[in-house]
Protein backbone atom coordinates (compact mmCIF):
# COMPACT_ATOMS: atom_id res chain seq x y z
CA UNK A 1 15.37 -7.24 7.95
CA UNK A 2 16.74 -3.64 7.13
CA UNK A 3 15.27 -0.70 8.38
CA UNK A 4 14.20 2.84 6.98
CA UNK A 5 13.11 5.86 8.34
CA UNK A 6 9.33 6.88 7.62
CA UNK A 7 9.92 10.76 6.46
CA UNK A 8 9.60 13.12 9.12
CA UNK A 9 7.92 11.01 12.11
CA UNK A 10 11.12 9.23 13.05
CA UNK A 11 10.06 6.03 12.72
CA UNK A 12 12.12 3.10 11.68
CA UNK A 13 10.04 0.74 10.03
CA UNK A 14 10.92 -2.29 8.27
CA UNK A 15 11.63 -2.27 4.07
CA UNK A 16 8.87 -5.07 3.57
CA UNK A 17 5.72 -4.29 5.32
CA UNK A 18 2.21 -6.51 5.44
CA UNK A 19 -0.27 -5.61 3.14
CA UNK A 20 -3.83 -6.71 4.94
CA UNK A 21 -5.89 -6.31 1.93
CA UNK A 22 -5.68 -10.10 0.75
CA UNK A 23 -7.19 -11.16 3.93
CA UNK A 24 -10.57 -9.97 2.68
CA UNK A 25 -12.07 -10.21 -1.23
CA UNK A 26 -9.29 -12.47 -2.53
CA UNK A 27 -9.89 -16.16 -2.73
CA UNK A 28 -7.89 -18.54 -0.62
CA UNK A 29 -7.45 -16.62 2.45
CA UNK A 30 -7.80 -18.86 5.30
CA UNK A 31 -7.81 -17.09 8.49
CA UNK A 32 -5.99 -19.75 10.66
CA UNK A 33 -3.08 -19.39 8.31
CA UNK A 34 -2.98 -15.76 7.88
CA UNK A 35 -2.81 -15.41 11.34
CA UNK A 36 0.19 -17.85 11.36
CA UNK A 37 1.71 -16.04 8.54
CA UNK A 38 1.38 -12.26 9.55
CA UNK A 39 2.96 -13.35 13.39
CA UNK A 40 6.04 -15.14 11.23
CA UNK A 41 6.45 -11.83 9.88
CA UNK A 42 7.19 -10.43 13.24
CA UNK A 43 9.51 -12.98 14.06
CA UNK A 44 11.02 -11.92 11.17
CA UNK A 45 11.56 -8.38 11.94
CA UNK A 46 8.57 -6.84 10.22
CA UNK A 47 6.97 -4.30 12.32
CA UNK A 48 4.64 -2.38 9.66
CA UNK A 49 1.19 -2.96 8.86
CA UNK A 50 -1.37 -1.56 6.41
CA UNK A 51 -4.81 -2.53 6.47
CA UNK A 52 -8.24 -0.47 5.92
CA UNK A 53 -11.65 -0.67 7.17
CA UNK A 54 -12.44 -1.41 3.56
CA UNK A 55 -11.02 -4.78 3.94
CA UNK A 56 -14.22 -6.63 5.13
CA UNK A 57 -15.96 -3.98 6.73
CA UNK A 58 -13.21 -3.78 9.45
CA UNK A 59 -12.63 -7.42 9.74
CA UNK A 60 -9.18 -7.29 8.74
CA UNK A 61 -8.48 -4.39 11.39
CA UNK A 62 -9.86 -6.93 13.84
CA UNK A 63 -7.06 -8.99 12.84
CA UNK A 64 -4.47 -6.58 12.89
CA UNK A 65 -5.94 -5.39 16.46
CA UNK A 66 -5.16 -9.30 17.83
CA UNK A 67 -1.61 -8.97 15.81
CA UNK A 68 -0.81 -6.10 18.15
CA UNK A 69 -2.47 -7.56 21.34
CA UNK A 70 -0.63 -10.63 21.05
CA UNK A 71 2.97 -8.64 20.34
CA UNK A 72 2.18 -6.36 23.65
CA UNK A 73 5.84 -6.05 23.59
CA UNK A 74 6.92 -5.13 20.60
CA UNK A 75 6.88 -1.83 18.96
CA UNK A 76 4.58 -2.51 15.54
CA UNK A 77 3.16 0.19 13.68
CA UNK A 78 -0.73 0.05 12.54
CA UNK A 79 -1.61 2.12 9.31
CA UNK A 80 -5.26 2.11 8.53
CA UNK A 81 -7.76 4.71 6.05
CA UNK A 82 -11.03 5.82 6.05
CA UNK A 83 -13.27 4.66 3.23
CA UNK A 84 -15.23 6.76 1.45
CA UNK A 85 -18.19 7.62 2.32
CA UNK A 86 -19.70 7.46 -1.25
CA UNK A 87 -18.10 3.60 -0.82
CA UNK A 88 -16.31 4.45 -4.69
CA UNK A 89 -12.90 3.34 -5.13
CA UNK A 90 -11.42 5.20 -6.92
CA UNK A 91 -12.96 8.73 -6.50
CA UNK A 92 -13.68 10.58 -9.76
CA UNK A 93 -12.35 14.06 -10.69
CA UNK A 94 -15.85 14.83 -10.19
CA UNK A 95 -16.63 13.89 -6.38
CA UNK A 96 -17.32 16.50 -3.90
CA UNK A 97 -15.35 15.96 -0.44
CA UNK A 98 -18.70 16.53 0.88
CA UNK A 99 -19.89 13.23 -0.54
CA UNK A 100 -16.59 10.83 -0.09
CA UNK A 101 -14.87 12.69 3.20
CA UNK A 102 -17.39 15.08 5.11
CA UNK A 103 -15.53 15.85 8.49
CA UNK A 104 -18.27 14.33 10.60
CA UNK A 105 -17.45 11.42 8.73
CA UNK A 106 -13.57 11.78 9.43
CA UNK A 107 -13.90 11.43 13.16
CA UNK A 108 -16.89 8.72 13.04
CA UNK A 109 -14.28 6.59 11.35
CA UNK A 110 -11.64 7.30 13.01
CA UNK A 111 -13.50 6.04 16.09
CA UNK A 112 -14.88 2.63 14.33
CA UNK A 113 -10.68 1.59 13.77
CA UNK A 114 -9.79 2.85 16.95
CA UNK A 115 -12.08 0.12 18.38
CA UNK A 116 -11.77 -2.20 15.71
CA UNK A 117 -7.75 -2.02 16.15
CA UNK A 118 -7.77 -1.86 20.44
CA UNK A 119 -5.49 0.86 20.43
CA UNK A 120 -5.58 4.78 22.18
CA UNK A 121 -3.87 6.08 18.72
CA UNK A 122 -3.63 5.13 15.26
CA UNK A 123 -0.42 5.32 14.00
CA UNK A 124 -0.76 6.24 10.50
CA UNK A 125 -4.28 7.19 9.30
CA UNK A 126 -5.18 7.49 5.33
CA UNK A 127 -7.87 8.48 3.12
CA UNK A 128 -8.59 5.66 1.11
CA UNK A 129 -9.11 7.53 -1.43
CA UNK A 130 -7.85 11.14 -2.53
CA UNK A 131 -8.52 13.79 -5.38
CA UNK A 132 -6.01 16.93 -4.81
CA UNK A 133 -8.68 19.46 -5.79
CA UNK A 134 -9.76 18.50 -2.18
CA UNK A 135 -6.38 20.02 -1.01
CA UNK A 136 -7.70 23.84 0.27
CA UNK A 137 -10.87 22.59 1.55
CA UNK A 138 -10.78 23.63 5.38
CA UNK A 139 -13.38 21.32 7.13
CA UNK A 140 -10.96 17.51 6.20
CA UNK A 141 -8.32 19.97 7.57
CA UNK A 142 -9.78 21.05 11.01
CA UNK A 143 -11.00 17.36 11.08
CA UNK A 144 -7.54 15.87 11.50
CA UNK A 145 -5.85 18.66 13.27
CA UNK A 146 -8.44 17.82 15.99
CA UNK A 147 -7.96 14.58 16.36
CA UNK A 148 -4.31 14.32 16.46
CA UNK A 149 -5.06 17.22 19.16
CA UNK A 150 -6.89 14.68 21.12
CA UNK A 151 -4.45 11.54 20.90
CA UNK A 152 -6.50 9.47 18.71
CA UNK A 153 -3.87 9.86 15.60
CA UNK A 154 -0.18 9.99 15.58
CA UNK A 155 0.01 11.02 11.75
CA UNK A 156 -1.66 11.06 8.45
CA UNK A 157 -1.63 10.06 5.25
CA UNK A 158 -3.56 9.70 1.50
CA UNK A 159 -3.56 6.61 -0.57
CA UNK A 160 -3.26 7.71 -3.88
CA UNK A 161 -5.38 6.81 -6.85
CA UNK A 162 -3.69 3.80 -9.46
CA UNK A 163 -2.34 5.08 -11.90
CA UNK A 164 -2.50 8.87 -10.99
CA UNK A 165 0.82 9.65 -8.54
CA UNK A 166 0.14 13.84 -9.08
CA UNK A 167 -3.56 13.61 -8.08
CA UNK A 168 -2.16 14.94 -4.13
CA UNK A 169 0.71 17.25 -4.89
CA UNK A 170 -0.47 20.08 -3.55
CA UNK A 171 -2.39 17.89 -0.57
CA UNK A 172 1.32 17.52 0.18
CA UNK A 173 2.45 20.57 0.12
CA UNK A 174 -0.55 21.79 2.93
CA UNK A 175 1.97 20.01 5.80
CA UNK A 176 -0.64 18.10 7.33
CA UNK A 177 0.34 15.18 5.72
CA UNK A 178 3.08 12.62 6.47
CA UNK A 179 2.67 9.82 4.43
CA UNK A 180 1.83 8.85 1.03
CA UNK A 181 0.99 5.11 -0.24
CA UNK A 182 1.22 5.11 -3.96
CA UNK A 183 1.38 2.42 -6.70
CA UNK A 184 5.06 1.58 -7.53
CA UNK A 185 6.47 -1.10 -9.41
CA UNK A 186 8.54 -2.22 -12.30
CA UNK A 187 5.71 -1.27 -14.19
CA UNK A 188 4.76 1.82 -12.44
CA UNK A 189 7.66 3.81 -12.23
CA UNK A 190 5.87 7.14 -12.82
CA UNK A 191 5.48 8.03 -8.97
CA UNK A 192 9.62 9.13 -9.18
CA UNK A 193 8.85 11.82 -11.77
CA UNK A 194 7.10 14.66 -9.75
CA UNK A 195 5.43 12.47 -6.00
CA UNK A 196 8.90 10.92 -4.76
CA UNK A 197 10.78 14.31 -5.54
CA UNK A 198 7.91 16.40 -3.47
CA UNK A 199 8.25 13.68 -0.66
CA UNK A 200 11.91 13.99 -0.45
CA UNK A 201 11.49 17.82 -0.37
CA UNK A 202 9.15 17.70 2.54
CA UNK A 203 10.69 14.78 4.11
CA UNK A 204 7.41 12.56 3.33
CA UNK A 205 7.24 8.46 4.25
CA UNK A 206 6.40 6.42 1.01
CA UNK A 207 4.75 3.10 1.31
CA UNK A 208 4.62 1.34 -2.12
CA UNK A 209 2.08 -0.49 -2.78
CA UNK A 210 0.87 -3.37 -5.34
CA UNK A 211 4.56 -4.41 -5.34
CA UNK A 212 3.70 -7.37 -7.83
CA UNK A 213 1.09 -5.26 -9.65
CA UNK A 214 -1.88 -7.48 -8.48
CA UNK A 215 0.07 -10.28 -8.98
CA UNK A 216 1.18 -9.92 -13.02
CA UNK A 217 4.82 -9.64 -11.10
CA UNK A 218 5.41 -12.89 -9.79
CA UNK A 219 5.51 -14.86 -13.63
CA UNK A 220 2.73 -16.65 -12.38
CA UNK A 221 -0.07 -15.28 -15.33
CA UNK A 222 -0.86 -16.68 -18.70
CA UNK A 223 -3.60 -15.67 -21.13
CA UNK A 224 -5.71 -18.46 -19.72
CA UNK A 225 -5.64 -17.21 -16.03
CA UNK A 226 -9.19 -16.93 -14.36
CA UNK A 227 -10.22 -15.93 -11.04
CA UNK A 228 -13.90 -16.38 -9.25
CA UNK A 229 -16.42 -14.28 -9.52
CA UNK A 230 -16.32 -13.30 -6.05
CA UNK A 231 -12.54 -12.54 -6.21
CA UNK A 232 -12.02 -8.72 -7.50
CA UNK A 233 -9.63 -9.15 -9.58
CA UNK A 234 -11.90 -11.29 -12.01
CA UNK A 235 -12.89 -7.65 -12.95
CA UNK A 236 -9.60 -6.28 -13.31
CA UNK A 237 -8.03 -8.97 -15.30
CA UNK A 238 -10.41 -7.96 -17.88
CA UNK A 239 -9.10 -9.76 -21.25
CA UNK A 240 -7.48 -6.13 -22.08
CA UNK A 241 -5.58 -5.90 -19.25
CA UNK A 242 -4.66 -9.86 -18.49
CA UNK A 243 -3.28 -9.98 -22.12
CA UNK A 244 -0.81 -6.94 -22.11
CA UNK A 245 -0.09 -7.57 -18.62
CA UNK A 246 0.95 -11.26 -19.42
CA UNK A 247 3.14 -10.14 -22.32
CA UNK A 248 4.66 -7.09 -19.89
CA UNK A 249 5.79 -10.11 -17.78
CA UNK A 250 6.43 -12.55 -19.73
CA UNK A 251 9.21 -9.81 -21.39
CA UNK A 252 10.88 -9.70 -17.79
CA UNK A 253 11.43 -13.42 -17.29
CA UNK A 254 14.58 -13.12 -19.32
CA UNK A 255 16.25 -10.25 -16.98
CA UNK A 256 15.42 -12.67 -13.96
CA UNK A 257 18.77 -13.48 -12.33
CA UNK A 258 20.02 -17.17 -11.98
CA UNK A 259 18.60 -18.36 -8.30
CA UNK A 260 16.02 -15.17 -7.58
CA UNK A 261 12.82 -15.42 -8.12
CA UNK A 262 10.85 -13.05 -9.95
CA UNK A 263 8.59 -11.56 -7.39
CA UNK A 264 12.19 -11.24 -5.20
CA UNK A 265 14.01 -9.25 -8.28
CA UNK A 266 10.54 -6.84 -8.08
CA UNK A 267 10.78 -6.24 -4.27
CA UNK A 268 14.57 -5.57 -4.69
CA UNK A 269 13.45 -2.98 -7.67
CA UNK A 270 10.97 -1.06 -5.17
CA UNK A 271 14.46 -1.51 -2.49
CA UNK A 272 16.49 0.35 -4.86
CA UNK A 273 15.05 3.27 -4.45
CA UNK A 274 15.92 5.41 -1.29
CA UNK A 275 12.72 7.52 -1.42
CA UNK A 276 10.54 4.03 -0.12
CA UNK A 277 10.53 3.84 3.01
CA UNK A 278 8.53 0.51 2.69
CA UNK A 279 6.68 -1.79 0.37
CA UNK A 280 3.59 -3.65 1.39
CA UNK A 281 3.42 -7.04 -0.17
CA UNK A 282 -0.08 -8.55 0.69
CA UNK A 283 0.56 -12.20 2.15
CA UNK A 284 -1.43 -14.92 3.29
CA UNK A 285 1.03 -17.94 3.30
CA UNK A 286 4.05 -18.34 5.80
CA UNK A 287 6.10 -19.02 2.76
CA UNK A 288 5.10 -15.81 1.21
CA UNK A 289 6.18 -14.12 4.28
CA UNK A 290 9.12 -15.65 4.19
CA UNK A 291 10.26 -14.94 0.81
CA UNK A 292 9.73 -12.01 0.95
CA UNK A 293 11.40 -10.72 4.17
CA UNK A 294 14.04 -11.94 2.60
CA UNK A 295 14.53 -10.18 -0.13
CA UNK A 296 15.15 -6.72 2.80
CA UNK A 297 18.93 -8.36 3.46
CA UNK A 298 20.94 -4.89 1.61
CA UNK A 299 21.74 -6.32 -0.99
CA UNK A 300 21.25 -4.20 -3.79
CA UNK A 301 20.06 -5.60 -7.72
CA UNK A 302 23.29 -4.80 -10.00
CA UNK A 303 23.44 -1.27 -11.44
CA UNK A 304 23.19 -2.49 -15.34
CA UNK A 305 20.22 -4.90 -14.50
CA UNK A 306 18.38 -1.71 -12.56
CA UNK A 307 19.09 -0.14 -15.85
CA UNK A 308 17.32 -2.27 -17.89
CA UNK A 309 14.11 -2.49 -15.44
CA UNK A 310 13.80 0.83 -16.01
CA UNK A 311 13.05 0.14 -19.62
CA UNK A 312 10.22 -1.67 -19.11
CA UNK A 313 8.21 0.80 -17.49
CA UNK A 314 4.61 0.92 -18.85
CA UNK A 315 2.85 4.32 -18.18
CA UNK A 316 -1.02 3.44 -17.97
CA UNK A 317 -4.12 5.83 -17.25
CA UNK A 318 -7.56 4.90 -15.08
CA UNK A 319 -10.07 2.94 -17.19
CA UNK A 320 -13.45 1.53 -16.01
CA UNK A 321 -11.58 -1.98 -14.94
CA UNK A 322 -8.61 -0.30 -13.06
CA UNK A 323 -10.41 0.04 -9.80
C-alpha cells in the first residue's frame, strides 16, 4: 500500500480507502463478512475510512467504531458527515442552511457519531451534503470552530454534490475547510477543471469517491441489469441512465490492458492523479478488498493509455434519478 498526504493536516493516509456506504441500502451485505473484509483491509495497509450516519441511521458508524476498537493499536483515520437535517440528498439550489444544517443541529450530530464511533475526536467530519451559497453564512461557521475548540473534531470537510464539483469553491476558500470528497472517475473527470486546482492552491485533501461510478466501472452491466426494489440504485439505473452508462463502458473494455481488470485500470486512473489523496472504493467481500489494495503498488497506467481515458470523459448534470 502507498501512502499520500491528506492536504494540510499531515496525515498520511493510504491511496485506497473503505467506502462504508455499501454496508447499508445495497443488497448482499452480510455483516459477518464485511466485518471480515474491512479488518483484511487493515492487514493490508489501509488505514482510511469513510462512513456517514446516513448509512443506516448510524449503523455503519457502529461498525466502523468496533473497526477502531479492535485495531487499538493502530493509527486509522475515521471520516464521517452530518446528514441533513431536511434528510434530502442532494440539497437543491433552493435549500436554506437553516433547514438542511442549522448549527444546533451541527453539534447534536456531531455528538450522535462521537458515540456511535467510541472515539474523543472525529477525525474528519463532512456535511453530507453542501450548496456553496451556504459559504458566508456565520452560524455553520461558529458551529465548527467550536467544536474543534473543544476536541470533539480534528478537521472538516464537505461532500460535494454528483455531478456539481464548483457547488463549494468559495466554501473552500473560507479556510475552515480541509477536505473535500467529490465524484471522480473515468467518467467524471470534471472535478480537475476548477475543485482539484483550488485544493492544490490551499493545500486541500481530496477523497474520490464512486471510483467505479456505482458500479458501471467494473464491466459488470448490461442493458438487462436489475437491482431490488429495496436496493437504491434500482432508482438510479433508471433505463436512461443504465443504457448510456452500459454503452460508456462497454466502449472502455477495449483500452483494458492484457491481465488488469477493469475496475483495477479505473482505480489506477483516480492514482494518476497527484491531487487524490485517496479513493474510497465501497467493499463488502475480502476479495474486493483485496483487489483493490492492490491496485496502490506505484505503478503508474502508461502515459498514451492515460491519454486515451481522458477521452472518454462524459460531462453529466443532476437529474431527478441522480441522487
Amino acid at each position: 500500500m502507498q501512502y499520500r498526504t491528506f492536504g494540510r493536516t499531515g496525515w498520511q493516509v493510504s491511496e485506497i480507502g473503505y467506502g462504508m456506504w455499501g454496508l447499508a441500502g445495497w443488497t448482499g451485505s452480510d455483516k459477518a463478512e464485511v466485518l471480515r473484509a474491512l479488518q483484511r483491509s487493515v492487514e493490508l495497509g489501509c488505514n482510511f475510512f469513510d462512513t456517514a450516519w446516513g448509512y443506516a441511521e448510524g449503523v455503519s458508524e457502529q461498525i466502523l467504531g468496533q473497526l477502531l476498537k479492535d485495531n487499538a493499536g493502530k493509527k486509522l483515520y475515521a471520516a464521517t458527515k452530518i446528514p441533513p437535517k431536511n434528510r434530502k440528498w442532494p440539497s437543491k439550489p433552493d435549500f436554506s442552511i437553516d433547514d438542511v444544517f442549522p448549527a444546533e443541529y451541527i453539534v447534536e450530530y456531531t455528538e450522535k457519531s462521537l458515540q456511535n464511533l467510541g472515539v474523543e475526536q472525529i477525525d474528519l467530519m463532512q456535511f453530507h451534503v453542501w450548496e456553496d451559497a451556504w459559504a458566508e453564512r456565520d452560524e455553520w461557521k461558529e458551529a465548527i470552530q467550536k467544536l474543534t475548540e473543544q476536541g470533539k473534531v480534528s478537521t472538516w470537510g464537505v461532500s460535494v454534490n454528483r455531478w456539481e464539483p464548483d457547488n463549494c469553491l468559495n466554501t473552500l476558500r473560507t479556510g475552515l475547510i480541509d477536505g473535500v470528497q467529490v465524484i471522480y472517475n473515468i467518467f467524471d473527470q470534471n472535478p480537475e477543471d476548477n475543485l482539484f486546482p483550488l485544493c492544490r492552491e490551499l493545500n486541500i485533501g481530496v477523497i474520490a469517491r464512486v471510483p467505479f461510478d456505482e458500479g458501471t466501472l467494473t464491466g459488470t452491466f448490461t442493458r438487462e441489469t436489475t437491482f431490488p426494489a429495496d436496493d437504491w440504485r434500482s432508482t438510479y439505473f433508471v433505463p436512461e441512465n443504465l443504457n448510456s452508462s452500459v454503452d460508456h463502458a462497454d466502449a472502455l473494455k477495449p483500452l483494458v490492458p492484457q491481465g488488469m481488470t477493469m475496475p483495477e485500470m479505473a482505480l489506477r486512473f483516480i492514482l494518476a492523479n497527484p491531487d487524490v489523496a485517496t479513493t474510497i472504493p465501497g467493499m463488502r467481500q475480502i476479495r474486493n478488498v483485496e483487489a483493490n489494495c492492490a491496485a496502490s503498488d506505484g505503478k503508474a497506467l502508461p502515459a498514451e493509455l492515460l491519454e486515451e481515458l481522458k477521452a472518454h470523459r462524459w460531462d453529466r448534470t443532476p437529474t431527478e434519478w441522480s441522487q
